[in-house]
PDB file of N, CA and C in Angstrom:
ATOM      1  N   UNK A   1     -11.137  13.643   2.729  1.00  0.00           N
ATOM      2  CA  UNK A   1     -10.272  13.535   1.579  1.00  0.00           C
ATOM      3  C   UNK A   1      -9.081  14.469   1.791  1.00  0.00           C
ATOM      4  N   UNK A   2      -7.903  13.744   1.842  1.00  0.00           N
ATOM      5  CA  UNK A   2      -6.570  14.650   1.562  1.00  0.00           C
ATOM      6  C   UNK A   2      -6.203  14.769   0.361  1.00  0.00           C
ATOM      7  N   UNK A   3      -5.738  16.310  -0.263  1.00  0.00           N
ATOM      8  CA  UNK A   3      -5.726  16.274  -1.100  1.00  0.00           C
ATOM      9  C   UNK A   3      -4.126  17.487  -1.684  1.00  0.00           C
ATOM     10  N   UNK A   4      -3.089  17.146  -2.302  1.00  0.00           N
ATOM     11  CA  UNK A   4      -2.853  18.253  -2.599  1.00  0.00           C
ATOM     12  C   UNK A   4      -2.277  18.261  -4.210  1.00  0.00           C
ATOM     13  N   UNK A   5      -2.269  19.002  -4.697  1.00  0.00           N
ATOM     14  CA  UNK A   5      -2.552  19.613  -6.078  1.00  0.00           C
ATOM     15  C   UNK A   5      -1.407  18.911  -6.899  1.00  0.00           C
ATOM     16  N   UNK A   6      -0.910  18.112  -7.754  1.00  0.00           N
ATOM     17  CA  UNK A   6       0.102  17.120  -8.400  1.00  0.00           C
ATOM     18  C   UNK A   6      -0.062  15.701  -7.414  1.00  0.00           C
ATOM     19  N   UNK A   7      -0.450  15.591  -6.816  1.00  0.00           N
ATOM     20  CA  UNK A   7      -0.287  14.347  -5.558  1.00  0.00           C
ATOM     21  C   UNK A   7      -1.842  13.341  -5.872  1.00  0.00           C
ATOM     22  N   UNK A   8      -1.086  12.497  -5.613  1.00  0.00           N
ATOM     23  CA  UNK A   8      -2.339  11.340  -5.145  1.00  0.00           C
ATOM     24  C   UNK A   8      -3.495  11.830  -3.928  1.00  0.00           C
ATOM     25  N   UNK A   9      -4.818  11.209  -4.271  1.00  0.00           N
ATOM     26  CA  UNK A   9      -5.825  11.901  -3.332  1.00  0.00           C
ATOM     27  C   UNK A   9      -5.876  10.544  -2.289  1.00  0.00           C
ATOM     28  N   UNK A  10      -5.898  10.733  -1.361  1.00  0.00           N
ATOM     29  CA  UNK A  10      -6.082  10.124   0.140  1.00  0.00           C
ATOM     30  C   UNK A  10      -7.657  10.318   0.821  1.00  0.00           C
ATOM     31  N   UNK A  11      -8.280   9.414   0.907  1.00  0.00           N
ATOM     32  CA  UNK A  11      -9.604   9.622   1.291  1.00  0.00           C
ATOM     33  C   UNK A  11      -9.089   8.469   2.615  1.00  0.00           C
ATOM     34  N   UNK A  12      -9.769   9.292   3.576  1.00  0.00           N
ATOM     35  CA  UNK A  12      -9.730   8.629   5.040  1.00  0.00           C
ATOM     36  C   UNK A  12     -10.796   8.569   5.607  1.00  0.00           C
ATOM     37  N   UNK A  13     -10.877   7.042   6.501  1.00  0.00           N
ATOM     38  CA  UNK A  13     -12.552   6.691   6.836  1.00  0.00           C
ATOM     39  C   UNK A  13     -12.047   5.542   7.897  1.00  0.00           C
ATOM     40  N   UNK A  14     -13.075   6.282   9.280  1.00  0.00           N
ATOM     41  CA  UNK A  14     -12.838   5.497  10.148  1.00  0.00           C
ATOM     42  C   UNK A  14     -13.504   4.632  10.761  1.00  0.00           C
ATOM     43  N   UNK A  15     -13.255   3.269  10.867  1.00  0.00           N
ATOM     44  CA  UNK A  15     -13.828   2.170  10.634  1.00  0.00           C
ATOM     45  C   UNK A  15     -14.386   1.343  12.438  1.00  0.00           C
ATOM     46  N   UNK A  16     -15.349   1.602  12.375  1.00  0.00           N
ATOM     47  CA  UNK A  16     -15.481   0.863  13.852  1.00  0.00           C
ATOM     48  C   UNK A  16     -16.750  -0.428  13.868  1.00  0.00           C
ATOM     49  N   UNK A  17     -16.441  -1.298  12.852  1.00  0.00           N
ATOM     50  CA  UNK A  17     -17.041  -2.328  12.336  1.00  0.00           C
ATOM     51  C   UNK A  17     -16.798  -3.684  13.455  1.00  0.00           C
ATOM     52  N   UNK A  18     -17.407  -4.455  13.440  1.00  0.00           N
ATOM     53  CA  UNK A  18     -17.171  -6.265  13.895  1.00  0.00           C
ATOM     54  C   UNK A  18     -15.489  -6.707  13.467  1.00  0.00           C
ATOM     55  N   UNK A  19     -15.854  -6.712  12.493  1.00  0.00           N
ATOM     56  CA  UNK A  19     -15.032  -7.255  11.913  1.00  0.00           C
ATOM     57  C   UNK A  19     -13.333  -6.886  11.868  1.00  0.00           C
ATOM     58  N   UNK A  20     -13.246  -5.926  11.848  1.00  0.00           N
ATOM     59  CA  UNK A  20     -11.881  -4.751  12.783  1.00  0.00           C
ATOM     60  C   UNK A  20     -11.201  -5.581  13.761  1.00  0.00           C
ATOM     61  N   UNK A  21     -11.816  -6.002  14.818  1.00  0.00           N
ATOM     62  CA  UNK A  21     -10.590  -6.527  15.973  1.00  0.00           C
ATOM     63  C   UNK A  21     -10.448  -8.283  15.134  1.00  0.00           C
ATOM     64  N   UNK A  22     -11.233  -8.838  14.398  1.00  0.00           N
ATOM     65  CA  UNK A  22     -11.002 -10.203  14.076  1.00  0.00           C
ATOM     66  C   UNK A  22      -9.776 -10.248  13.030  1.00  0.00           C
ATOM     67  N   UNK A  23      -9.585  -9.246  12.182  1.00  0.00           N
ATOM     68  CA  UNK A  23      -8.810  -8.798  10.963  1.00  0.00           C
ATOM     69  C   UNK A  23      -7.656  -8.406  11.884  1.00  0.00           C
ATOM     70  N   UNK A  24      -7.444  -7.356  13.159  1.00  0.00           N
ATOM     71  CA  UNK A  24      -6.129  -7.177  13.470  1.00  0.00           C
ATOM     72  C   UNK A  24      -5.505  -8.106  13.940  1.00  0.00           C
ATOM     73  N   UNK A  25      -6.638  -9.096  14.311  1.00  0.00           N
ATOM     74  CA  UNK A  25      -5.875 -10.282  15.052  1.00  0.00           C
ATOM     75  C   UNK A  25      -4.912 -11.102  14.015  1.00  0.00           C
ATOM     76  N   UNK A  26      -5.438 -11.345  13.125  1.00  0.00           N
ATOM     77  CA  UNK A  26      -5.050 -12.323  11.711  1.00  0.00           C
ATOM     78  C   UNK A  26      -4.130 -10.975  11.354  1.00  0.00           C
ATOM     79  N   UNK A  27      -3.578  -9.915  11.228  1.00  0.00           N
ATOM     80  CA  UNK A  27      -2.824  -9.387  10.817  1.00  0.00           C
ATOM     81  C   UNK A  27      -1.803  -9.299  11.721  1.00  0.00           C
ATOM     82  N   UNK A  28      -2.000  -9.463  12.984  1.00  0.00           N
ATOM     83  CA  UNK A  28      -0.936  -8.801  13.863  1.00  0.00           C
ATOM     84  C   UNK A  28      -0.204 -10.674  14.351  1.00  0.00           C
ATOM     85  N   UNK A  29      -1.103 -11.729  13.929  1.00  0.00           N
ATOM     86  CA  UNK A  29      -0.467 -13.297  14.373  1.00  0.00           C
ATOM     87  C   UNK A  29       0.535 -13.636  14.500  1.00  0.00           C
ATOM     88  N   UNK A  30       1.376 -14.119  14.860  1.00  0.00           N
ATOM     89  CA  UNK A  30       2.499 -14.336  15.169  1.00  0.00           C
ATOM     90  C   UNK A  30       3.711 -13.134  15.137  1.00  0.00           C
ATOM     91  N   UNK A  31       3.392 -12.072  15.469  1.00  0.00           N
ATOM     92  CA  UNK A  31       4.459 -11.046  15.107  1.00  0.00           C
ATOM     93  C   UNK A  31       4.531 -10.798  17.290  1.00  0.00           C
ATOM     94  N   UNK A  32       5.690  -9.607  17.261  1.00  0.00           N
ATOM     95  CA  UNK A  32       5.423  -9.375  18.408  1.00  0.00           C
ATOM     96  C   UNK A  32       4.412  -8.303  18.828  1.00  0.00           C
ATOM     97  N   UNK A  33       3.456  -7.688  18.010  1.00  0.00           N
ATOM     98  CA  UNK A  33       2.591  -7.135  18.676  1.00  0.00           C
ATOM     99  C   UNK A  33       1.227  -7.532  18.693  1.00  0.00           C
ATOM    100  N   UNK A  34       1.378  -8.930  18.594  1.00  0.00           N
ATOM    101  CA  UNK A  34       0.261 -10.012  18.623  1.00  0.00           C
ATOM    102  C   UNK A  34      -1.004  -9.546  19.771  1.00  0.00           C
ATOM    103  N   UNK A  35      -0.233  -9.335  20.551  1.00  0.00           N
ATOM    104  CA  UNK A  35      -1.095  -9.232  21.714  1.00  0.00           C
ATOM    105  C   UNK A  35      -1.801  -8.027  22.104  1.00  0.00           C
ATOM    106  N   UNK A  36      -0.759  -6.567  21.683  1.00  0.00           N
ATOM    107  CA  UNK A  36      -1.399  -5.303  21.999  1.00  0.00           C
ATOM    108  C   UNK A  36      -2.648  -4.997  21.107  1.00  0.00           C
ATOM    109  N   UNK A  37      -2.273  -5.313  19.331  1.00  0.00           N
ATOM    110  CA  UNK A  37      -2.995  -5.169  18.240  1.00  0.00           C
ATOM    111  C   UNK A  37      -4.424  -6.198  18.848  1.00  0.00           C
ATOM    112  N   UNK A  38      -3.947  -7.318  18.828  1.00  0.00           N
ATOM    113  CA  UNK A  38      -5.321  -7.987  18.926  1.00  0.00           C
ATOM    114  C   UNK A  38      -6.609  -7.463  20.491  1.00  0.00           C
ATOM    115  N   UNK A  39      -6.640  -6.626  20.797  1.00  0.00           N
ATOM    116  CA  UNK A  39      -7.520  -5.290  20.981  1.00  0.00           C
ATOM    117  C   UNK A  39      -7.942  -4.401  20.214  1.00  0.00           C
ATOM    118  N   UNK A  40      -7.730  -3.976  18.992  1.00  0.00           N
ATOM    119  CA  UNK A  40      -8.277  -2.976  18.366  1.00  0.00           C
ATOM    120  C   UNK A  40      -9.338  -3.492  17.653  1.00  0.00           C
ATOM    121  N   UNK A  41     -10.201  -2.126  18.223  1.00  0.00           N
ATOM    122  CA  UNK A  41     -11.651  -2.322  17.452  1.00  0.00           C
ATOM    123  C   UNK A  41     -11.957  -1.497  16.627  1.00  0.00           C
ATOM    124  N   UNK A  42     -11.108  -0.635  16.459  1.00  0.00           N
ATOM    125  CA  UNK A  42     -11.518   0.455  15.183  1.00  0.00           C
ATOM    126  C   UNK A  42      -9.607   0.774  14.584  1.00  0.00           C
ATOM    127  N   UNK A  43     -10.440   1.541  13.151  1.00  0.00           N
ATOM    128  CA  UNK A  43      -8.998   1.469  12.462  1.00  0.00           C
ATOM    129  C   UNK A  43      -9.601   2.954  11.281  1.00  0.00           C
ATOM    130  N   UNK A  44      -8.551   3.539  11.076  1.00  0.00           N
ATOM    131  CA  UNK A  44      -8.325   4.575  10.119  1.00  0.00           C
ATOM    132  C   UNK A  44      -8.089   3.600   8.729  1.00  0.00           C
ATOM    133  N   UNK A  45      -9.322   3.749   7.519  1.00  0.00           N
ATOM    134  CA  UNK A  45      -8.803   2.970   6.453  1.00  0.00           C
ATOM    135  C   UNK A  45      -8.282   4.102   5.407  1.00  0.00           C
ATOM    136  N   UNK A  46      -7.303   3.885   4.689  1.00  0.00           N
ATOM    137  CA  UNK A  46      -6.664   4.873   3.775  1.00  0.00           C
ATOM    138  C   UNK A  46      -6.518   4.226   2.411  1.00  0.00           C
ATOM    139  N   UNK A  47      -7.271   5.236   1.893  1.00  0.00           N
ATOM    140  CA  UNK A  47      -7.824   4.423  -0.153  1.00  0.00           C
ATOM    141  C   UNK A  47      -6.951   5.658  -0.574  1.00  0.00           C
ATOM    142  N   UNK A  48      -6.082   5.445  -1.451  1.00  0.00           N
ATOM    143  CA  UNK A  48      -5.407   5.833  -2.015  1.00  0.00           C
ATOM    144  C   UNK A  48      -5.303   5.711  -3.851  1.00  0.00           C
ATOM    145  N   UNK A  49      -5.986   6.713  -4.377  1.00  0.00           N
ATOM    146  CA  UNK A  49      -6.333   6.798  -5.492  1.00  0.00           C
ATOM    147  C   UNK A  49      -5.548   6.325  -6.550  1.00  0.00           C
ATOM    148  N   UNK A  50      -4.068   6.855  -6.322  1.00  0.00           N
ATOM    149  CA  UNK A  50      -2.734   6.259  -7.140  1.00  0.00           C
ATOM    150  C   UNK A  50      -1.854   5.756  -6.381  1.00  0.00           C
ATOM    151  N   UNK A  51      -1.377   4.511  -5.999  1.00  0.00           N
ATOM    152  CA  UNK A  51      -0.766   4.123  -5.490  1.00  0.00           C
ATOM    153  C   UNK A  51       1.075   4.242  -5.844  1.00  0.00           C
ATOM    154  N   UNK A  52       0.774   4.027  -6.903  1.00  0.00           N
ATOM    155  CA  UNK A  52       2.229   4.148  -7.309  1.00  0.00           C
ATOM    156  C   UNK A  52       2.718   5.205  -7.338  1.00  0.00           C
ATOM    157  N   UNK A  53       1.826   6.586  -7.455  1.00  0.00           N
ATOM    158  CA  UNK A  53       2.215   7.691  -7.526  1.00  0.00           C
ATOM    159  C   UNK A  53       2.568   8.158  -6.088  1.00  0.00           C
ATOM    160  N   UNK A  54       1.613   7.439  -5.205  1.00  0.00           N
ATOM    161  CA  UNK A  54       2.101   7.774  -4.008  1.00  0.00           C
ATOM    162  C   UNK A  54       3.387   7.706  -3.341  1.00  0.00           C
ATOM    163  N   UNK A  55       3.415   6.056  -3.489  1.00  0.00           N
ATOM    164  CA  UNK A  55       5.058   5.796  -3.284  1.00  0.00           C
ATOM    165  C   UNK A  55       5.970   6.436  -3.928  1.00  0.00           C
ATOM    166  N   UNK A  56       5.984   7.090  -4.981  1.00  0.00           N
ATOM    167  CA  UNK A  56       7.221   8.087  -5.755  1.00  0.00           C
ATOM    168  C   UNK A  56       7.344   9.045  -4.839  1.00  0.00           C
ATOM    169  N   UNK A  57       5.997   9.373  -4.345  1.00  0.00           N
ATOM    170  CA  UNK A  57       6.462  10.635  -3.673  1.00  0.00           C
ATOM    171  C   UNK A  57       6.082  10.420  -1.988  1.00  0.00           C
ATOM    172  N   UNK A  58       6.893   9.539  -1.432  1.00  0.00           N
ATOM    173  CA  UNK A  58       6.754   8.996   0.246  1.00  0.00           C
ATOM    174  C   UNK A  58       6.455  10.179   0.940  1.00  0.00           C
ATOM    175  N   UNK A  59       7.060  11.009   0.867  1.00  0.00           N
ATOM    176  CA  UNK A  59       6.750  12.043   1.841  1.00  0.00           C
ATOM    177  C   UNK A  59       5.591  12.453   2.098  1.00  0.00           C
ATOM    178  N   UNK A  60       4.671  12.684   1.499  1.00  0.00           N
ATOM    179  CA  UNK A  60       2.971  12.832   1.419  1.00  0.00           C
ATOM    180  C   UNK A  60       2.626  11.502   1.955  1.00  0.00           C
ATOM    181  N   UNK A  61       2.781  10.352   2.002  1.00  0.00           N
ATOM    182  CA  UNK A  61       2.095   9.285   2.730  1.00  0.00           C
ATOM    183  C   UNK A  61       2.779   9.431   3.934  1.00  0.00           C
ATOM    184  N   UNK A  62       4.300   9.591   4.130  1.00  0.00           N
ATOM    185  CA  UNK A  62       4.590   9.538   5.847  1.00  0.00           C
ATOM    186  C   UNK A  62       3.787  10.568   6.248  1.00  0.00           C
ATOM    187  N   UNK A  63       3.340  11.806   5.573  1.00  0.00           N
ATOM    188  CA  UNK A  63       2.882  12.736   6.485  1.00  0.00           C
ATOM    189  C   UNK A  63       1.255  12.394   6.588  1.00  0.00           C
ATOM    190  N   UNK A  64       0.663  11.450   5.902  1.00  0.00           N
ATOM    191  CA  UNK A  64      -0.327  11.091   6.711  1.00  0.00           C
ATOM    192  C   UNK A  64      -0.419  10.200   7.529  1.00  0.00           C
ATOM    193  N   UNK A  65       0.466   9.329   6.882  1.00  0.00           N
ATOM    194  CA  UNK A  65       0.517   8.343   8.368  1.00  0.00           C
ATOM    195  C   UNK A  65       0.975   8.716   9.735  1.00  0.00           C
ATOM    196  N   UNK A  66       1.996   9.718   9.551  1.00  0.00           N
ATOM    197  CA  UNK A  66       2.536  10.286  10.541  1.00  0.00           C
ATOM    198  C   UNK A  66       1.280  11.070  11.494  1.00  0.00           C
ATOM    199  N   UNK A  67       0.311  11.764  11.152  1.00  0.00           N
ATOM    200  CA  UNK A  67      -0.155  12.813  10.979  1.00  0.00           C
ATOM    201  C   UNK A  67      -1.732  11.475  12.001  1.00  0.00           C
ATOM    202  N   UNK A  68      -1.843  10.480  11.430  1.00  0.00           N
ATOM    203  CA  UNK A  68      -2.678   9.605  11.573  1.00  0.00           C
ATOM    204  C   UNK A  68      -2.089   8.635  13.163  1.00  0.00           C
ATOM    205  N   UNK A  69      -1.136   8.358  12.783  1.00  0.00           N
ATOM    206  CA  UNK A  69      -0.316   7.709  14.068  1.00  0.00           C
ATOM    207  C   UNK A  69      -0.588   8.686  15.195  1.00  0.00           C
ATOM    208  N   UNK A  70      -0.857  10.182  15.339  1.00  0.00           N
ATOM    209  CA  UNK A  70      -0.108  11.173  16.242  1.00  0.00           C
ATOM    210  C   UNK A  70      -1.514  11.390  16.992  1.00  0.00           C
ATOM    211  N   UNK A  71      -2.908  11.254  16.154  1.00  0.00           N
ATOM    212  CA  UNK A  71      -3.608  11.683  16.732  1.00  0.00           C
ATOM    213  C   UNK A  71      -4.645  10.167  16.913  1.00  0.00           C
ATOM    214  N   UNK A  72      -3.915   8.991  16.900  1.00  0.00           N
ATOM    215  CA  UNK A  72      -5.067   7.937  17.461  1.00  0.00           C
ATOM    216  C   UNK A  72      -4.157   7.214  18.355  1.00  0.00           C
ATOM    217  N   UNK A  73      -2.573   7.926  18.394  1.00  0.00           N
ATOM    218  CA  UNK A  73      -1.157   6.737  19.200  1.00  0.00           C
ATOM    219  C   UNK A  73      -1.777   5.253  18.694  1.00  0.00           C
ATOM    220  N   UNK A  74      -1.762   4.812  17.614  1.00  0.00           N
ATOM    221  CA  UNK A  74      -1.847   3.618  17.258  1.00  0.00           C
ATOM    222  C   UNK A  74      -0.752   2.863  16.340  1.00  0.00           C
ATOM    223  N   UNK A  75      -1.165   1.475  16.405  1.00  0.00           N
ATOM    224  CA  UNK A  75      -0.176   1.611  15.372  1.00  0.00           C
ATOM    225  C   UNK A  75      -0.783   1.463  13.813  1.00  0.00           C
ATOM    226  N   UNK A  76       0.165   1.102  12.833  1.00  0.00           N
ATOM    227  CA  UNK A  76      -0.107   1.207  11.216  1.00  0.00           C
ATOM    228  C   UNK A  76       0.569   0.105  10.837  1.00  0.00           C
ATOM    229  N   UNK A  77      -0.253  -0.564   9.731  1.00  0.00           N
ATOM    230  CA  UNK A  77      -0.372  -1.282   9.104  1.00  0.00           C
ATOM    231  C   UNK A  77      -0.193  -1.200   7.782  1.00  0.00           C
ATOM    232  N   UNK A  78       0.895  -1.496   6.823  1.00  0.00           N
ATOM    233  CA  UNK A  78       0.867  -1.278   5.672  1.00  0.00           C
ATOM    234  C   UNK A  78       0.662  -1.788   4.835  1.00  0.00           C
ATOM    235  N   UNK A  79      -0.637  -2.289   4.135  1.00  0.00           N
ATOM    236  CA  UNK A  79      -0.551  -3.801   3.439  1.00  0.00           C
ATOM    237  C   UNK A  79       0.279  -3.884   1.972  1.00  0.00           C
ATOM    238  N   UNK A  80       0.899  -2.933   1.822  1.00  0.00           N
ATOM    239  CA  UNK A  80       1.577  -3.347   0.619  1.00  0.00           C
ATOM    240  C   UNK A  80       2.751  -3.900   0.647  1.00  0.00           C
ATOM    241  N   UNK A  81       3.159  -3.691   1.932  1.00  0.00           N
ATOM    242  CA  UNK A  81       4.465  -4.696   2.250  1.00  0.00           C
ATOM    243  C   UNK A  81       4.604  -5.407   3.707  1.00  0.00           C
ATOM    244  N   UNK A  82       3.323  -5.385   4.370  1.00  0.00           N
ATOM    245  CA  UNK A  82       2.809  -5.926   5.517  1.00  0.00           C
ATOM    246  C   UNK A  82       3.527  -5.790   6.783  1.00  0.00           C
ATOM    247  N   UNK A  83       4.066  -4.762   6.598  1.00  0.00           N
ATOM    248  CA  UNK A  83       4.974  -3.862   7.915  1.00  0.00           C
ATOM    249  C   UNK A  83       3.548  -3.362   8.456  1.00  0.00           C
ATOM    250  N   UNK A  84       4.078  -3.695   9.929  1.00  0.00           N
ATOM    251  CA  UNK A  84       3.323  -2.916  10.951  1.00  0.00           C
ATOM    252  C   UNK A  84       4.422  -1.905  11.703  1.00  0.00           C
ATOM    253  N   UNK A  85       3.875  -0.933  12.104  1.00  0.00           N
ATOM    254  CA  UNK A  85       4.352   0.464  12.806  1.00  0.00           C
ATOM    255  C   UNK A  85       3.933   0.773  13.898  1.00  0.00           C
ATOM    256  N   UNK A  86       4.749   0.452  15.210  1.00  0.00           N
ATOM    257  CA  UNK A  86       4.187   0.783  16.249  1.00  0.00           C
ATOM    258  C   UNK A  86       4.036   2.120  17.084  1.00  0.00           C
ATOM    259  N   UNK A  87       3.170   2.526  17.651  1.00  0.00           N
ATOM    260  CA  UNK A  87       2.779   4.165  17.778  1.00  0.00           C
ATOM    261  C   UNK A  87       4.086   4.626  18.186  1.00  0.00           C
ATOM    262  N   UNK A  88       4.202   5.746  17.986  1.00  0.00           N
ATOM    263  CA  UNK A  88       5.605   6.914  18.116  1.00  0.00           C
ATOM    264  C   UNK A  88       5.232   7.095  19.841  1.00  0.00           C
ATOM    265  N   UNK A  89       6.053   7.143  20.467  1.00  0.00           N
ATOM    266  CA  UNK A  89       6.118   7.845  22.132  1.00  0.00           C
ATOM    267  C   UNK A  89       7.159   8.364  22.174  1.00  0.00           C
ATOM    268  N   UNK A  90       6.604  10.194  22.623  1.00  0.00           N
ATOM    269  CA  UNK A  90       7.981  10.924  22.571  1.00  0.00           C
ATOM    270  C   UNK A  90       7.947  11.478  23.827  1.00  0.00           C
TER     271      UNK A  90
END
């Protein structure tokens, strides 16, 4: 659980289910990272207690996603506006 004090709580749970690489496939379909995504077998899921509160305040979600991207180099998936994010290489 991420948590900080006025902010939305972030509970993170990592998922290495069946069902994971069949879902990235159907998420990643026809885009161009059709092909890298449809390999993944596990995924960081992020439940987000207030959503709306979150988005007011972006900076607390880039820094977990950021924070999440850095230590699996994967990419992210956002289903609220179905942008995918491909891993950062610096």
């Amino acid at each position: 659980m991420v948590e900080r004090s006025g902010s939305s709580k972030f509970q993170i749970v990592l998922v290495r289910e069946p069902h994971v690489i069949k879902e990235a496939q159907e998420i990643a379909e026809g885009t161009e990272y059709e092909q890298s995504i449809s390999l993944c077998d596990a995924r960081f899921e992020v439940t987000i207690d207030d959503l709306e509160m979150a988005l007011d305040e972006i900076n607390t979600l880039m820094e977990v996603q950021g924070a999440l991207q850095d230590a699996s180099s994967g990419y992210a998936f956002l289903p609220w506006n179905g942008q995918i994010i491909k891993p950062w290489v610096g």
